[in-house]
PDB file of N, CA and C in Angstrom:
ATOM      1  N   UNK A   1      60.735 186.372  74.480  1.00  0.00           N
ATOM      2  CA  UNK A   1      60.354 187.133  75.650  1.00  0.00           C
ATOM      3  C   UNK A   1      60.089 188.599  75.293  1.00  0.00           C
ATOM      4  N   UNK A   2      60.973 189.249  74.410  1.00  0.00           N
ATOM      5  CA  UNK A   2      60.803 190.449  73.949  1.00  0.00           C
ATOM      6  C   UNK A   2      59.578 190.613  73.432  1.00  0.00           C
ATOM      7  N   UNK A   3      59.104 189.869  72.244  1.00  0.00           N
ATOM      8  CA  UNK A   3      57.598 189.902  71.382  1.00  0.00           C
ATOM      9  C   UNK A   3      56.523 189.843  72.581  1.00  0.00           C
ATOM     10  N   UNK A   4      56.765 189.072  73.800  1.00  0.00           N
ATOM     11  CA  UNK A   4      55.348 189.010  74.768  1.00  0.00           C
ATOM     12  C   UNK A   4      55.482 189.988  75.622  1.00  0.00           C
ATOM     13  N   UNK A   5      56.626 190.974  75.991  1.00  0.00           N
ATOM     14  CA  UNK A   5      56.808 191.956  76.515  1.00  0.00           C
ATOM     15  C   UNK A   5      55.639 193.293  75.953  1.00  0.00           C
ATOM     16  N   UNK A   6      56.233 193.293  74.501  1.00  0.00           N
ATOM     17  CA  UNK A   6      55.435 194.455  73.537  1.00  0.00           C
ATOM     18  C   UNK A   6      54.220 194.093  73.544  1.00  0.00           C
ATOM     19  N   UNK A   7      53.558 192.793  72.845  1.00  0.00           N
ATOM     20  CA  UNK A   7      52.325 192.328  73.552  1.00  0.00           C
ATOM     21  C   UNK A   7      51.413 192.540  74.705  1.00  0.00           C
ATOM     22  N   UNK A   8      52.470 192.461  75.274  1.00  0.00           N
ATOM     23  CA  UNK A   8      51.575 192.585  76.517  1.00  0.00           C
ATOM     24  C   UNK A   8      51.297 194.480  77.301  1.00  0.00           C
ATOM     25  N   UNK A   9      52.063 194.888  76.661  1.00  0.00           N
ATOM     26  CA  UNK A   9      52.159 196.364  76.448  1.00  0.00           C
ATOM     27  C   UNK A   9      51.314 197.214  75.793  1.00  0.00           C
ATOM     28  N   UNK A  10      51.214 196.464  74.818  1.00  0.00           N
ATOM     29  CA  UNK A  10      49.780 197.086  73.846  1.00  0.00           C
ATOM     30  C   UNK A  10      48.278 196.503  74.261  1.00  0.00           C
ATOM     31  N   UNK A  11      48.641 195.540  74.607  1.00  0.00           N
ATOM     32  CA  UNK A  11      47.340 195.107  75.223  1.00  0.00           C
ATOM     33  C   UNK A  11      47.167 195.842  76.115  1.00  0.00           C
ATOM     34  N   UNK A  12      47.825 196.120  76.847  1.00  0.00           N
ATOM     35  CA  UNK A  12      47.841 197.132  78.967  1.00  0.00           C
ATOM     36  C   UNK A  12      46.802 198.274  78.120  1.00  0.00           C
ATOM     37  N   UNK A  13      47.876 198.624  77.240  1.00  0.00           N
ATOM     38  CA  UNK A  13      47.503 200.128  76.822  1.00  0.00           C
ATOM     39  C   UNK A  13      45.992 200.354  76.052  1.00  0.00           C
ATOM     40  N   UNK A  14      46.088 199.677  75.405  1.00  0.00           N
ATOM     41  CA  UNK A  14      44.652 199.773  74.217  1.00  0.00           C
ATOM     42  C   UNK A  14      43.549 199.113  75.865  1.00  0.00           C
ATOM     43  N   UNK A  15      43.738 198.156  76.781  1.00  0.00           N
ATOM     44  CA  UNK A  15      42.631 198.262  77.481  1.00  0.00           C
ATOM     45  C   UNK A  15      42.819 199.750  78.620  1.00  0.00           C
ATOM     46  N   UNK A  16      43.426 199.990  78.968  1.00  0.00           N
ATOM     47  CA  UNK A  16      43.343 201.739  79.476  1.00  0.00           C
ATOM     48  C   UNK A  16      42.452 202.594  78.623  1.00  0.00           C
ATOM     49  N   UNK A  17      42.604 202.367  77.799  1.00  0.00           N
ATOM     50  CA  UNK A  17      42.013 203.883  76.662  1.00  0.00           C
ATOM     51  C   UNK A  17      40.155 202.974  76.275  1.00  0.00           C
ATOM     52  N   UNK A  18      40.139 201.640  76.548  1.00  0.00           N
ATOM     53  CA  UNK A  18      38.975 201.194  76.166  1.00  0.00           C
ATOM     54  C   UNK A  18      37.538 201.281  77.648  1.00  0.00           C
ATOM     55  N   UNK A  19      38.305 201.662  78.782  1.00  0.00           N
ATOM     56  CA  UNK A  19      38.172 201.405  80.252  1.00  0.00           C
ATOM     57  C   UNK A  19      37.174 202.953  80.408  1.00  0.00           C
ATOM     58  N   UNK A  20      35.799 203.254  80.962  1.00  0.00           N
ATOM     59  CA  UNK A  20      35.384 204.351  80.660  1.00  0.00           C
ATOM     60  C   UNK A  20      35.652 204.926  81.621  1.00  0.00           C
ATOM     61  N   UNK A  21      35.679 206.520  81.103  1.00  0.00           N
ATOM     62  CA  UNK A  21      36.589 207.365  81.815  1.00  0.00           C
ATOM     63  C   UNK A  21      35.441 207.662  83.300  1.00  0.00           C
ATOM     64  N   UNK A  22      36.277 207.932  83.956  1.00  0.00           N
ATOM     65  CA  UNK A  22      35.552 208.366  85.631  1.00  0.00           C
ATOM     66  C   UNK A  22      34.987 210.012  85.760  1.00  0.00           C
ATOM     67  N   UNK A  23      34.195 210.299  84.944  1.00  0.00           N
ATOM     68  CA  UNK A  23      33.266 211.315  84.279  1.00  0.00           C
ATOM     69  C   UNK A  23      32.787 211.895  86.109  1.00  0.00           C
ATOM     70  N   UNK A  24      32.756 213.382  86.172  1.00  0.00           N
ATOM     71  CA  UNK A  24      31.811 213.794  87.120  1.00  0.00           C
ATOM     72  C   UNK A  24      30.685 214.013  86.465  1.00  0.00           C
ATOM     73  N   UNK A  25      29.678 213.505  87.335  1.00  0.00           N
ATOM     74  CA  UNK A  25      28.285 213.886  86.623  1.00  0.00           C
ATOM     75  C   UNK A  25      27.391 214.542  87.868  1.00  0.00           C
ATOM     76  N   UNK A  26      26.159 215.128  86.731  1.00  0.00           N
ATOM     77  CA  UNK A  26      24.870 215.670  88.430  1.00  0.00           C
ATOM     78  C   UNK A  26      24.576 214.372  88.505  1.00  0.00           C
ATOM     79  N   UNK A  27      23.388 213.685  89.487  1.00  0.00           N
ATOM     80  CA  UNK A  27      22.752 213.235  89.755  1.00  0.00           C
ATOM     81  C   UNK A  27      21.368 213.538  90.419  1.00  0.00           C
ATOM     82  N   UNK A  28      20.285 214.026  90.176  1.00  0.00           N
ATOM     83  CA  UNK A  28      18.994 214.498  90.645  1.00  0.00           C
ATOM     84  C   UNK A  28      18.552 213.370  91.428  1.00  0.00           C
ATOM     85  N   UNK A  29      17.990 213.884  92.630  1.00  0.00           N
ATOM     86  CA  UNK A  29      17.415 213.231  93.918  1.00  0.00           C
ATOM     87  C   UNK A  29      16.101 213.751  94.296  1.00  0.00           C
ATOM     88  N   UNK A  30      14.827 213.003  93.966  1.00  0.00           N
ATOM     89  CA  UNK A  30      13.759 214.030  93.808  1.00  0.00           C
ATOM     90  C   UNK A  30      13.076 213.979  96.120  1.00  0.00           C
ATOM     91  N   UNK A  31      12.770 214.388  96.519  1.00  0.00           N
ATOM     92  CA  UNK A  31      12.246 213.672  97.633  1.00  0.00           C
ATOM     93  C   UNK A  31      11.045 213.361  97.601  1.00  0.00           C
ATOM     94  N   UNK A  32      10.009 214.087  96.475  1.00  0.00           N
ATOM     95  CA  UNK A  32       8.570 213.175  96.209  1.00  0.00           C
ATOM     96  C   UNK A  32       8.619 212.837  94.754  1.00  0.00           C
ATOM     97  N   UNK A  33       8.581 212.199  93.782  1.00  0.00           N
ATOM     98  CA  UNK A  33       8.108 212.433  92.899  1.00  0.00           C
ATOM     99  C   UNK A  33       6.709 212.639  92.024  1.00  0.00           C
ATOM    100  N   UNK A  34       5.949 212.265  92.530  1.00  0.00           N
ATOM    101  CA  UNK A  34       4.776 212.214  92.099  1.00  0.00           C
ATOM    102  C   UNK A  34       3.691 213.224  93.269  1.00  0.00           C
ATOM    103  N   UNK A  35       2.173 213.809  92.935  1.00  0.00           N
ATOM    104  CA  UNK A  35       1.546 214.911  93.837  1.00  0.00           C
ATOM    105  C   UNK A  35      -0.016 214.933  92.921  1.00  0.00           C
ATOM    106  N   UNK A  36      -0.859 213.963  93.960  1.00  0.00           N
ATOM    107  CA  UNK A  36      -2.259 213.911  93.295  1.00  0.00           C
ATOM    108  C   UNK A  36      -3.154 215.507  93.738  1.00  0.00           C
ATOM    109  N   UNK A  37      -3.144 216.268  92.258  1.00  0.00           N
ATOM    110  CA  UNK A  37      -3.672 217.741  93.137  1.00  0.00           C
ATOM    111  C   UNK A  37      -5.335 217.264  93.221  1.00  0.00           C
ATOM    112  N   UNK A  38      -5.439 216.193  92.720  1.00  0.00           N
ATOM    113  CA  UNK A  38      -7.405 216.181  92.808  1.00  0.00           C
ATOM    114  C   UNK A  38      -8.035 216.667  91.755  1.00  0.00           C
ATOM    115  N   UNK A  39      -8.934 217.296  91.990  1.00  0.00           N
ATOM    116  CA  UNK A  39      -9.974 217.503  90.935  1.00  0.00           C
ATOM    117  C   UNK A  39      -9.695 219.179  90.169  1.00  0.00           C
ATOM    118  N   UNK A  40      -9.373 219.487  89.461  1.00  0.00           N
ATOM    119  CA  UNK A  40      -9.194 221.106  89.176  1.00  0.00           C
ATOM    120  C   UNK A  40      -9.590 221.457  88.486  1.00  0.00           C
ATOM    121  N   UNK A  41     -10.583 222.800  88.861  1.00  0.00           N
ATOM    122  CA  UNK A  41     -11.665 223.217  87.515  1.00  0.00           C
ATOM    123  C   UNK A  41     -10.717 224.301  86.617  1.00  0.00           C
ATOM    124  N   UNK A  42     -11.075 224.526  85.527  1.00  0.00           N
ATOM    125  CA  UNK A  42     -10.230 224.930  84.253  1.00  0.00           C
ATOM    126  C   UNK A  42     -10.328 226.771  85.205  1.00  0.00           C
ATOM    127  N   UNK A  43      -8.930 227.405  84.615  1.00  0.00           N
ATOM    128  CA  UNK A  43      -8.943 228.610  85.289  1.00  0.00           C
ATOM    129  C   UNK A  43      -8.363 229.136  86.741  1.00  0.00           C
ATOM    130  N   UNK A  44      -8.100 227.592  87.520  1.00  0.00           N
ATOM    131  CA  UNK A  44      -7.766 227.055  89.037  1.00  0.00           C
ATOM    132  C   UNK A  44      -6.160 227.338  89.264  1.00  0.00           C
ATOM    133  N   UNK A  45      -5.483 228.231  89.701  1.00  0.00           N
ATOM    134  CA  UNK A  45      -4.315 228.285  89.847  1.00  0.00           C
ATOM    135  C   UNK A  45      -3.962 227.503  90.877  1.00  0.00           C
ATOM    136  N   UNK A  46      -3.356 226.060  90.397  1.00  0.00           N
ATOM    137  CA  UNK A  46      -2.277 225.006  91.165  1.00  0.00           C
ATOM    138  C   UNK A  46      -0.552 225.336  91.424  1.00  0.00           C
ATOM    139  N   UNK A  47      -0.502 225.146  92.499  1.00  0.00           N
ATOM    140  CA  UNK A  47       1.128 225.146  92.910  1.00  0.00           C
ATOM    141  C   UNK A  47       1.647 224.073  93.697  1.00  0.00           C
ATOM    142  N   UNK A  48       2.773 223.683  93.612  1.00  0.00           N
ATOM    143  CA  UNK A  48       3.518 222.527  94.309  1.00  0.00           C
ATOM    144  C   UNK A  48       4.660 222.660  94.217  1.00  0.00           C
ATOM    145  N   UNK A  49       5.256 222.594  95.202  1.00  0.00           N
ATOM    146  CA  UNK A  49       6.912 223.044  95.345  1.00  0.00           C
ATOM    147  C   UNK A  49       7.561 221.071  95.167  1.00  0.00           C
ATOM    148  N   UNK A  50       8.435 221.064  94.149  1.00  0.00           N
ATOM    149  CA  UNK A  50       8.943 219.308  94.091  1.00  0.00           C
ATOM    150  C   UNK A  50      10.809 219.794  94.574  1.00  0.00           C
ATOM    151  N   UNK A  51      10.689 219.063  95.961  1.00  0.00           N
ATOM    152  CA  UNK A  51      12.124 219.360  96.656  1.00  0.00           C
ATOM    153  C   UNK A  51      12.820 218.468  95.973  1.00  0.00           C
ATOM    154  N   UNK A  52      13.984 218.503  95.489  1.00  0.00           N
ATOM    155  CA  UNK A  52      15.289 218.153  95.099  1.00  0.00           C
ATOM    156  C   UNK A  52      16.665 218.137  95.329  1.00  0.00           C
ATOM    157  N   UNK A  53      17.734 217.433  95.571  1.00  0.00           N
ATOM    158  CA  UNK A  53      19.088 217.663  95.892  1.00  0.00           C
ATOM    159  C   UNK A  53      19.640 217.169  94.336  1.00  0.00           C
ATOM    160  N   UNK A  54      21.233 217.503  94.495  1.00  0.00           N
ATOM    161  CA  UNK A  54      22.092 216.952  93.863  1.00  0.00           C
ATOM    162  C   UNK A  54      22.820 215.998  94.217  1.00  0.00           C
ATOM    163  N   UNK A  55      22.928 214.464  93.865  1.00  0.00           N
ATOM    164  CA  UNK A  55      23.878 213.934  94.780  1.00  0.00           C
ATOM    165  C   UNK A  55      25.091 213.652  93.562  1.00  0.00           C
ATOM    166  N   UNK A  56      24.907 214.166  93.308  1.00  0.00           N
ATOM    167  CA  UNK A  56      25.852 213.775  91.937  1.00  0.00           C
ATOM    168  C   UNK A  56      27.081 214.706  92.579  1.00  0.00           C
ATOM    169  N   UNK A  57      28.403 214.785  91.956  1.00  0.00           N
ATOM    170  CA  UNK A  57      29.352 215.271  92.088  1.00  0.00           C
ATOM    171  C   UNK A  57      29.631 216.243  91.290  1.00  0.00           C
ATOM    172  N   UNK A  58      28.620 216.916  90.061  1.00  0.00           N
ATOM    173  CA  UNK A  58      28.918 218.029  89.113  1.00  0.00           C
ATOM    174  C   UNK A  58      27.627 219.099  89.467  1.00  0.00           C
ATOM    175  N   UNK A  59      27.943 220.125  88.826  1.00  0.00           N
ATOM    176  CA  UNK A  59      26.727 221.138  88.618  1.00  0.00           C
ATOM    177  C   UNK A  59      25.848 220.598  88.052  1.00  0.00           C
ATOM    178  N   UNK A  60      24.480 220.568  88.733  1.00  0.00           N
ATOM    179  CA  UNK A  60      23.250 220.075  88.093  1.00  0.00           C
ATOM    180  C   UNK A  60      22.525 221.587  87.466  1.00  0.00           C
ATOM    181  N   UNK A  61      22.265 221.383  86.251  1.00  0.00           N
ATOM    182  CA  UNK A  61      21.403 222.464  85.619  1.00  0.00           C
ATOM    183  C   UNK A  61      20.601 222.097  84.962  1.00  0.00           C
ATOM    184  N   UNK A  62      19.142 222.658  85.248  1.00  0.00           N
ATOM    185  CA  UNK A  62      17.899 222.372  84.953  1.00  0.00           C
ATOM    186  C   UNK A  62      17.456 223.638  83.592  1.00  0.00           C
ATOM    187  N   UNK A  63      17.150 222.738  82.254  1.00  0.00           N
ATOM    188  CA  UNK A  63      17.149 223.910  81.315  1.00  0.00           C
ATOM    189  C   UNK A  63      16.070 223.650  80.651  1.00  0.00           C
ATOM    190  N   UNK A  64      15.293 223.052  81.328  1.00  0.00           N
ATOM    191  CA  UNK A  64      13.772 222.754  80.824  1.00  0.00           C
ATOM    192  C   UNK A  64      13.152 222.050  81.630  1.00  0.00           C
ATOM    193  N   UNK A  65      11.577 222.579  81.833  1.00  0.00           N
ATOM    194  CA  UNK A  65      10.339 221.724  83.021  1.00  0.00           C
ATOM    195  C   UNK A  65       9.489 221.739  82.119  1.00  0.00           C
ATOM    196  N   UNK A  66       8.813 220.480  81.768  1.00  0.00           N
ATOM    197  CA  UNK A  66       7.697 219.992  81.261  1.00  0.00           C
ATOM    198  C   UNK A  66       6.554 219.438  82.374  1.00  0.00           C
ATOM    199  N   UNK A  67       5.081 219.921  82.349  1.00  0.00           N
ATOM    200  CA  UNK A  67       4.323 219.582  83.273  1.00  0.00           C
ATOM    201  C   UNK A  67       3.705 217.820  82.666  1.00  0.00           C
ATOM    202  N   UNK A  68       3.679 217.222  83.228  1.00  0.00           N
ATOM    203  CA  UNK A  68       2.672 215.926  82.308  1.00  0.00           C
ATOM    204  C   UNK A  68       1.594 215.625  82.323  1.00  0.00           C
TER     205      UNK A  68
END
């Protein structure tokens, strides 16, 4: 009974530490993603505002925008 006691003890334990941890993270929420500007001649200053929330539970920080 003793040996399945410890057994079963190390098992508890080693699956705790294997179990992934409950991490706060951002989560980005875009409300459009995508914005057909049409036709644009070279020289054409385009703008578009892309609204966003956080639903995530951490600080979301944005440390780079790439256009595509």
């Amino acid at each position: 009974m003793n040996r399945f006691s410890i057994l079963l003890c190390v098992l508890l334990m080693a699956g705790m530490t294997l179990l992934p941890a409950q991490d706060k993270r951002p989560a980005i929420a875009f409300d459009n993603q995508n914005k057909d500007l049409g036709k644009v001649t070279e020289g054409e200053t385009i703008k578009h505002v892309f609204k966003f929330t956080n639903k995530g539970d951490a600080v979301l920080e944005i440390l780079k925008v790439e256009p595509s």
